[in-house]
N, C-alpha and C. Protein backbone atom coordinates (compact mmCIF):
# COMPACT_ATOMS: atom_id res chain seq x y z
N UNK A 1 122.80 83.24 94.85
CA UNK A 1 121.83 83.32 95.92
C UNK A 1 120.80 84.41 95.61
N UNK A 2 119.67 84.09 95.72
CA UNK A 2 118.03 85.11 95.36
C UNK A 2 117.76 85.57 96.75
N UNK A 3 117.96 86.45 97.21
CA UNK A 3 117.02 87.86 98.15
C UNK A 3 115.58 87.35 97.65
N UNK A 4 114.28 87.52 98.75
CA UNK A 4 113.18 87.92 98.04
C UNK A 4 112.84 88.39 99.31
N UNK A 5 112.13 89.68 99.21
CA UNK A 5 111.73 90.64 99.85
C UNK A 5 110.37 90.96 100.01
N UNK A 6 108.89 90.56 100.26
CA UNK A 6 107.98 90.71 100.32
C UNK A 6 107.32 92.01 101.37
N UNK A 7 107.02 93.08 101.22
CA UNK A 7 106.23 93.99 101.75
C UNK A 7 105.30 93.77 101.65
N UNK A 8 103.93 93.39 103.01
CA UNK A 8 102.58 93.18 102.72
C UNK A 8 101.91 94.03 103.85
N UNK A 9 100.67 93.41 103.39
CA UNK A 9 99.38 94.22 104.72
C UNK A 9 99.07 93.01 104.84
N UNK A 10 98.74 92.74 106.13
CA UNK A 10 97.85 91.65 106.64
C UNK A 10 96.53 91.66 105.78
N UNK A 11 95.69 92.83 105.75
CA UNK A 11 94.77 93.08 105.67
C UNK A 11 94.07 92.98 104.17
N UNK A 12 95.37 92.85 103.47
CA UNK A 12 95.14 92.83 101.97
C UNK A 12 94.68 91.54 101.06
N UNK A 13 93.80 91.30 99.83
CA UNK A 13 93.82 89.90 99.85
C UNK A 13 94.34 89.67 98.56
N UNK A 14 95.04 91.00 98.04
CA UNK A 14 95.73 90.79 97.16
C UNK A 14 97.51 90.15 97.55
N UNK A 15 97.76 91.20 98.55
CA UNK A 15 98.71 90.58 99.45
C UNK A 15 98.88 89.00 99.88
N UNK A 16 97.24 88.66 100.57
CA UNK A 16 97.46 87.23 100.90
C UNK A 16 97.62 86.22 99.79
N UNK A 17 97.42 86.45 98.35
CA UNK A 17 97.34 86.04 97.11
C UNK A 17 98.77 85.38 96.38
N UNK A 18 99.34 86.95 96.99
CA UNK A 18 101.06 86.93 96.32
C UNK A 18 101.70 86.04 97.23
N UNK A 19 101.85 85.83 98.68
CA UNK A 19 101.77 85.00 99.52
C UNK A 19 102.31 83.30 99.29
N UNK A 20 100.63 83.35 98.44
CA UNK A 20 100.58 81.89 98.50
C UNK A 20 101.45 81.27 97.31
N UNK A 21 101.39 82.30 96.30
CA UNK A 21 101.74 82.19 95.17
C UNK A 21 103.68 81.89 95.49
N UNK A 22 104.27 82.56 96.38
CA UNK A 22 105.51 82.16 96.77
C UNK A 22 105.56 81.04 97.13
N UNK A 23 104.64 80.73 98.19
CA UNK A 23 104.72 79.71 99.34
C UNK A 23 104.32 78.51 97.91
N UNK A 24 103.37 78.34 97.19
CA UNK A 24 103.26 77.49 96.80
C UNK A 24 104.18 76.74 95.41
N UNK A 25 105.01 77.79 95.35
CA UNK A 25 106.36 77.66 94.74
C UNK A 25 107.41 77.48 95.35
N UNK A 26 107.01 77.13 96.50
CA UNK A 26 108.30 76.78 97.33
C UNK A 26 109.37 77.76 97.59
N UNK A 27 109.20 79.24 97.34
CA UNK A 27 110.48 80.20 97.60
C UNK A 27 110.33 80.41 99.08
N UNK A 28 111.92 80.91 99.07
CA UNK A 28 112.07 81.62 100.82
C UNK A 28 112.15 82.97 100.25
N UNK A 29 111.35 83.58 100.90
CA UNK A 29 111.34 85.27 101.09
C UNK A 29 111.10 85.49 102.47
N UNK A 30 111.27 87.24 102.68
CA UNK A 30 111.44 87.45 104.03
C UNK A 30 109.95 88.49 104.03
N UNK A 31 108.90 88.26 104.64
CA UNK A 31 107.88 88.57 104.80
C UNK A 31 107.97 89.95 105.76
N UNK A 32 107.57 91.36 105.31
CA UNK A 32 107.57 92.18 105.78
C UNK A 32 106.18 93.37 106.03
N UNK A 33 106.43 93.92 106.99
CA UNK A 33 105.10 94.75 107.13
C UNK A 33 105.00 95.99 106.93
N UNK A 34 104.23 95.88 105.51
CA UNK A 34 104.68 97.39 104.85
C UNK A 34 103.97 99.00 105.43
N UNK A 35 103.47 98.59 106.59
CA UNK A 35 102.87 99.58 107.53
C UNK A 35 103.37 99.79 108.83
N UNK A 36 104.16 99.10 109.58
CA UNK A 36 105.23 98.89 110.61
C UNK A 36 106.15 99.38 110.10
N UNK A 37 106.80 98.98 108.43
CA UNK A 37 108.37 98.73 108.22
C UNK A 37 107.88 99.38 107.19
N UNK A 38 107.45 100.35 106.34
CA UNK A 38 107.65 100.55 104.93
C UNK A 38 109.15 100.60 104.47
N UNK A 39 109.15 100.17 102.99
CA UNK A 39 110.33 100.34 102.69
C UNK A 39 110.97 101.72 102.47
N UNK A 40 112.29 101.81 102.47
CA UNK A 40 113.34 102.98 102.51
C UNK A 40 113.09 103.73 101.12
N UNK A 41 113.29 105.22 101.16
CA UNK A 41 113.90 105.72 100.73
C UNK A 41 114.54 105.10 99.36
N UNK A 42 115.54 104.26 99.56
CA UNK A 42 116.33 103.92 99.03
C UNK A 42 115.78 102.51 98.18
N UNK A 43 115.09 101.71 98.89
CA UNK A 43 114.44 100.81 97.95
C UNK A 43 112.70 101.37 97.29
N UNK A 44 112.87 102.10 97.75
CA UNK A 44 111.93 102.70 96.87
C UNK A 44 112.25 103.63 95.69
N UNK A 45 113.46 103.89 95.64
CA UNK A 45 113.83 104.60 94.45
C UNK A 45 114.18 103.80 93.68
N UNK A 46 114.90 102.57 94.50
CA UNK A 46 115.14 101.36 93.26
C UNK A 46 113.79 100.51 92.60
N UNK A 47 112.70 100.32 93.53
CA UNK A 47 111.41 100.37 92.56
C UNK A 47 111.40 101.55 91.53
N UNK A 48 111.14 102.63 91.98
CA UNK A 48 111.11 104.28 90.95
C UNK A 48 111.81 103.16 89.58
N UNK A 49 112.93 103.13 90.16
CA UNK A 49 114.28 103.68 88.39
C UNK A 49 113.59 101.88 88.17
N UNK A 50 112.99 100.58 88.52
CA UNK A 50 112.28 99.88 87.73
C UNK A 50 111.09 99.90 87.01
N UNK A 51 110.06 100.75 87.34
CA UNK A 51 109.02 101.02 87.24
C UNK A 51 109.28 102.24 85.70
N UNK A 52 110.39 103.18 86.23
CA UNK A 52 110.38 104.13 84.20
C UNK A 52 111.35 103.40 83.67
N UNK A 53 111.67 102.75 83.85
CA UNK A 53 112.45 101.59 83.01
C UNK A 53 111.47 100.82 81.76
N UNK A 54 110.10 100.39 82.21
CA UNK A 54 108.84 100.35 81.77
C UNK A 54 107.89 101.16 81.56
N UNK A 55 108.81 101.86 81.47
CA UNK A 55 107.83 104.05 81.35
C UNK A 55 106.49 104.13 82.23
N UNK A 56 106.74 103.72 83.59
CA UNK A 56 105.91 104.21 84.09
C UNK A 56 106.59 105.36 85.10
N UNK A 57 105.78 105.87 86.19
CA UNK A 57 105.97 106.95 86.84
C UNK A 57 105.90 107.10 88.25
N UNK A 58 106.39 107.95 89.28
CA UNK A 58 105.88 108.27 90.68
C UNK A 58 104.70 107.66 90.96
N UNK A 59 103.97 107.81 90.44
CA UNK A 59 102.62 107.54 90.72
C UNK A 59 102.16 106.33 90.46
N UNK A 60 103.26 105.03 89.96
CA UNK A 60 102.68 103.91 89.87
C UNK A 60 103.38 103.17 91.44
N UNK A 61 104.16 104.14 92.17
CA UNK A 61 104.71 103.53 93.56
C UNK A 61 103.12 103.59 94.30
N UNK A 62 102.44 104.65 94.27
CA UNK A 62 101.32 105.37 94.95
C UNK A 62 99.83 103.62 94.92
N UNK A 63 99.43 103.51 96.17
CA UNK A 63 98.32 102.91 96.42
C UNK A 63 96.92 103.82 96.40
N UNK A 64 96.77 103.62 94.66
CA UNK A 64 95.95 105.21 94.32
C UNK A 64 94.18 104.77 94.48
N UNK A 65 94.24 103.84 95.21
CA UNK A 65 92.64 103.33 95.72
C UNK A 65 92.61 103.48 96.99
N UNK A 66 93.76 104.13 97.90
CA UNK A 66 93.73 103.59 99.61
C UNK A 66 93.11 105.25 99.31
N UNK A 67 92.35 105.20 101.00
CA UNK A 67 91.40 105.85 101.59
C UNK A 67 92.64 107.22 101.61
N UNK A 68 93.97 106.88 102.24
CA UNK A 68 94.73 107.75 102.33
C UNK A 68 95.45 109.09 101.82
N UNK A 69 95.06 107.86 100.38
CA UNK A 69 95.63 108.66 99.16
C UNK A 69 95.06 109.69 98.38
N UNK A 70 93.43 109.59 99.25
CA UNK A 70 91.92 110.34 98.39
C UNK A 70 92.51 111.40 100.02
N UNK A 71 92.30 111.18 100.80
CA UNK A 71 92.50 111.93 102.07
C UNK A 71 93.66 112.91 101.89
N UNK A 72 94.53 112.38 101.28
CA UNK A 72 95.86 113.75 101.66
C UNK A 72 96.11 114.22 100.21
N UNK A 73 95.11 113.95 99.05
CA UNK A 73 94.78 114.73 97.57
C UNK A 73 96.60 114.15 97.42
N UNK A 74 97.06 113.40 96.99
CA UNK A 74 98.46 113.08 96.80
C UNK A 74 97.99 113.53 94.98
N UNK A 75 97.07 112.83 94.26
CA UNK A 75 97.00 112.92 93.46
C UNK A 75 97.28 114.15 92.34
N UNK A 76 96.53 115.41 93.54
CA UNK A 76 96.51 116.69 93.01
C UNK A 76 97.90 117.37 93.61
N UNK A 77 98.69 116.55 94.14
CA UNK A 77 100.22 117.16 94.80
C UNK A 77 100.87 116.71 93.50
N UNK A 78 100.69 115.39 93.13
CA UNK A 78 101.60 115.22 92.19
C UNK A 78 101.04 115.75 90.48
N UNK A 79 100.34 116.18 89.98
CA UNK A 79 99.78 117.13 89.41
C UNK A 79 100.44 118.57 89.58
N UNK A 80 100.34 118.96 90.49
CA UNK A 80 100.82 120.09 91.13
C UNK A 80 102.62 120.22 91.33
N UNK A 81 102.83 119.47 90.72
CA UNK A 81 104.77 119.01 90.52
C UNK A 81 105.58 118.76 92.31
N UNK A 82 104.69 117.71 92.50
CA UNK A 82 105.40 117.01 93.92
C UNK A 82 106.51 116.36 93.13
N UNK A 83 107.58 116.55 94.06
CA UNK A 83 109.12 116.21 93.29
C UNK A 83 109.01 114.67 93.61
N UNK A 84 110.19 113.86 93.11
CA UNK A 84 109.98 112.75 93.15
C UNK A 84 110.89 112.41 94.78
N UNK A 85 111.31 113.22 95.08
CA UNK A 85 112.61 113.15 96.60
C UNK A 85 111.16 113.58 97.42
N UNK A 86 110.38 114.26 97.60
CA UNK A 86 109.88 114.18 98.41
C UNK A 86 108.17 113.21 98.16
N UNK A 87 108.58 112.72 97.26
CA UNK A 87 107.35 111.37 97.36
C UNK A 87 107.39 110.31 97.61
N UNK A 88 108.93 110.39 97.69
CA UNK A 88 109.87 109.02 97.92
C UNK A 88 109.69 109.13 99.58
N UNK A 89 109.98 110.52 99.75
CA UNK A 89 110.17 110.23 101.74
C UNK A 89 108.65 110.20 101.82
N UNK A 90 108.06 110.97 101.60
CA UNK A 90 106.44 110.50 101.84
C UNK A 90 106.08 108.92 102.07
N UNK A 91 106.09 108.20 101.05
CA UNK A 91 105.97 106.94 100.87
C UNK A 91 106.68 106.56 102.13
N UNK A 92 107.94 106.45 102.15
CA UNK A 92 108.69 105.89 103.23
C UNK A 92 108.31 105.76 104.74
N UNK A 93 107.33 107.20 104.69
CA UNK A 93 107.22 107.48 106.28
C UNK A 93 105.72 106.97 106.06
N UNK A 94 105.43 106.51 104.84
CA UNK A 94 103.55 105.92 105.33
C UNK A 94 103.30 104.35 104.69
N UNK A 95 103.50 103.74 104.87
CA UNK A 95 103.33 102.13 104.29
C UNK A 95 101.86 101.88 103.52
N UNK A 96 101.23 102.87 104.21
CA UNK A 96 99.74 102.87 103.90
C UNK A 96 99.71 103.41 102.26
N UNK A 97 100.12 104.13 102.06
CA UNK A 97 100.68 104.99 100.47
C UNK A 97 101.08 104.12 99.74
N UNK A 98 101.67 103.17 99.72
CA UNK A 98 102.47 102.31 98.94
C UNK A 98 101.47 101.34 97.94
N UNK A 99 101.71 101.13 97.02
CA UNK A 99 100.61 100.05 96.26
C UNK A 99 101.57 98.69 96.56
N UNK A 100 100.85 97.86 97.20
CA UNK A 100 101.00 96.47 97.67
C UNK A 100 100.85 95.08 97.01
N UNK A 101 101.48 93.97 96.73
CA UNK A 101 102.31 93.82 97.64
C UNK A 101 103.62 94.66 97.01
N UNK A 102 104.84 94.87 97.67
CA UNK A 102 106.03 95.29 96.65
C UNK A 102 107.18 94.51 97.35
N UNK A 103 107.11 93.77 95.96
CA UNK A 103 108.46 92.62 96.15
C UNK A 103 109.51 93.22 95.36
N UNK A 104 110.83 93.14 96.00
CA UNK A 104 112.42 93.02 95.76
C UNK A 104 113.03 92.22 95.93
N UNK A 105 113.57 91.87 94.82
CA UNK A 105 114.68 90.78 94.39
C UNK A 105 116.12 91.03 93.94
N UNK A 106 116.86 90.09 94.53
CA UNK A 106 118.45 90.15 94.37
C UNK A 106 118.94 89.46 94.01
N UNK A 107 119.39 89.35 92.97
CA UNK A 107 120.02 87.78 92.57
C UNK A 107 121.01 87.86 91.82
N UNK A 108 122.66 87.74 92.25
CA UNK A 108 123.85 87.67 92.01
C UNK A 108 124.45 89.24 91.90
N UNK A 109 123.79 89.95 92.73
CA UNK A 109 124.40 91.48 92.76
C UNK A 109 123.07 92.57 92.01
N UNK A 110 122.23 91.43 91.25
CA UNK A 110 121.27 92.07 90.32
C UNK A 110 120.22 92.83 90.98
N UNK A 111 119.73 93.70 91.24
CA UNK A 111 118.21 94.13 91.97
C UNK A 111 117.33 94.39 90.94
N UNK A 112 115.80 93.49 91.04
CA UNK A 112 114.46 93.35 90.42
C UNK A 112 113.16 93.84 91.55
N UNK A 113 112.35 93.70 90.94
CA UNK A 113 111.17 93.87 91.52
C UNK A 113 109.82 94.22 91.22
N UNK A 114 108.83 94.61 91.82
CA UNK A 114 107.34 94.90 91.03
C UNK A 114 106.31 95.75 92.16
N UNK A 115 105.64 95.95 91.45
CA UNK A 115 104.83 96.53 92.66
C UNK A 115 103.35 95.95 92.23
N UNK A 116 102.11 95.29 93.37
CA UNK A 116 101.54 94.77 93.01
C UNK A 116 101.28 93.49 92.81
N UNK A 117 100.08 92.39 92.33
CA UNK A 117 100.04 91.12 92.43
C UNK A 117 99.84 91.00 91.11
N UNK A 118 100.51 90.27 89.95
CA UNK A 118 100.09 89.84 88.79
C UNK A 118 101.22 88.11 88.55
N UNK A 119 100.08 87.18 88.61
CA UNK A 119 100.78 86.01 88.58
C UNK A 119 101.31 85.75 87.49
N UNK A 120 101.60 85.85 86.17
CA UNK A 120 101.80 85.57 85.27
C UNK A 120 103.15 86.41 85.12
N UNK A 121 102.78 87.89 85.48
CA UNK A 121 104.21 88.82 85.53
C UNK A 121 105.14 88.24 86.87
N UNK A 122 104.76 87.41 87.93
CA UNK A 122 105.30 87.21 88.86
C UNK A 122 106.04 85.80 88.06
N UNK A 123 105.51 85.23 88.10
CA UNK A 123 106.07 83.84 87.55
C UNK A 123 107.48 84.32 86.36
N UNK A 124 106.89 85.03 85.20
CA UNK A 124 108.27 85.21 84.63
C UNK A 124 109.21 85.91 85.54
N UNK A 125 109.45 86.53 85.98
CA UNK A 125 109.77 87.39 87.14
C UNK A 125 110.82 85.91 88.24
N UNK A 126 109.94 85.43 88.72
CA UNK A 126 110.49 84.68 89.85
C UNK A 126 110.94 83.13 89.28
N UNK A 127 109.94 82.58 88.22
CA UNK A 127 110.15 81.35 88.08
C UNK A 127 110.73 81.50 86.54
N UNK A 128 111.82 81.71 86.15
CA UNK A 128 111.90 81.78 85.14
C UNK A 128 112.60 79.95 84.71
């Protein structure tokens, strides 16, 4: 059995993109509102440990174009050695922070996921 976990913004049209891209593959995922509901703590660290798995970093969780992110200098916090425990609760408590869409997947005990819309990385990813 496959979990699929979609965090979106209404407002996004990268969001509405990834969307269709499910829907028109016929998956069931559970459509969530990553500004009402951001994700936990806890699934956000399990993005983290996927994301340097592919050597990337803190800062590829970060929605580093939102208005928010220029507003509260996150950039120059994490520069400035913002730990990764408290960027994690940051994130958690702001949905707005988050780079969108961020899908999680479960499939047979396994946890996957991505952050972002890329159809081609989605497709290997989902439609394998």
């Amino acid at each position: 059995m496959t979990t699929i976990r979609i965090y979106e913004y209404n407002a996004c049209s990268t969001c509405r993109k990834a969307l269709r891209f499910l829907e028109s593959n016929k998956m069931k995922f559970e459509r969530i509102s990553i500004v009402d509901s951001p994700p936990s703590v806890v699934e956000l660290n399990t993005m983290l440990e996927l994301i340097k798995a592919n050597g990337g970093s803190i800062k590829n969780l970060f929605n580093t174009s939102g208005v928010q992110y220029r507003e509260m200098r996150i950039a120059e916090k994490i520069k400035a050695g913002l730990s990764e425990d408290d960027a994690l609760k940051l994130l958690a408590r702001n949905g707005k922070l988050i780079k969108r869409p961020f899908l999680l997947i479960e499939k047979n005990g396994k946890k996957s996921g991505m952050v972002g819309f890329d159809e081609n990385r989605w497709s290997d990813l989902l439609c394998p």
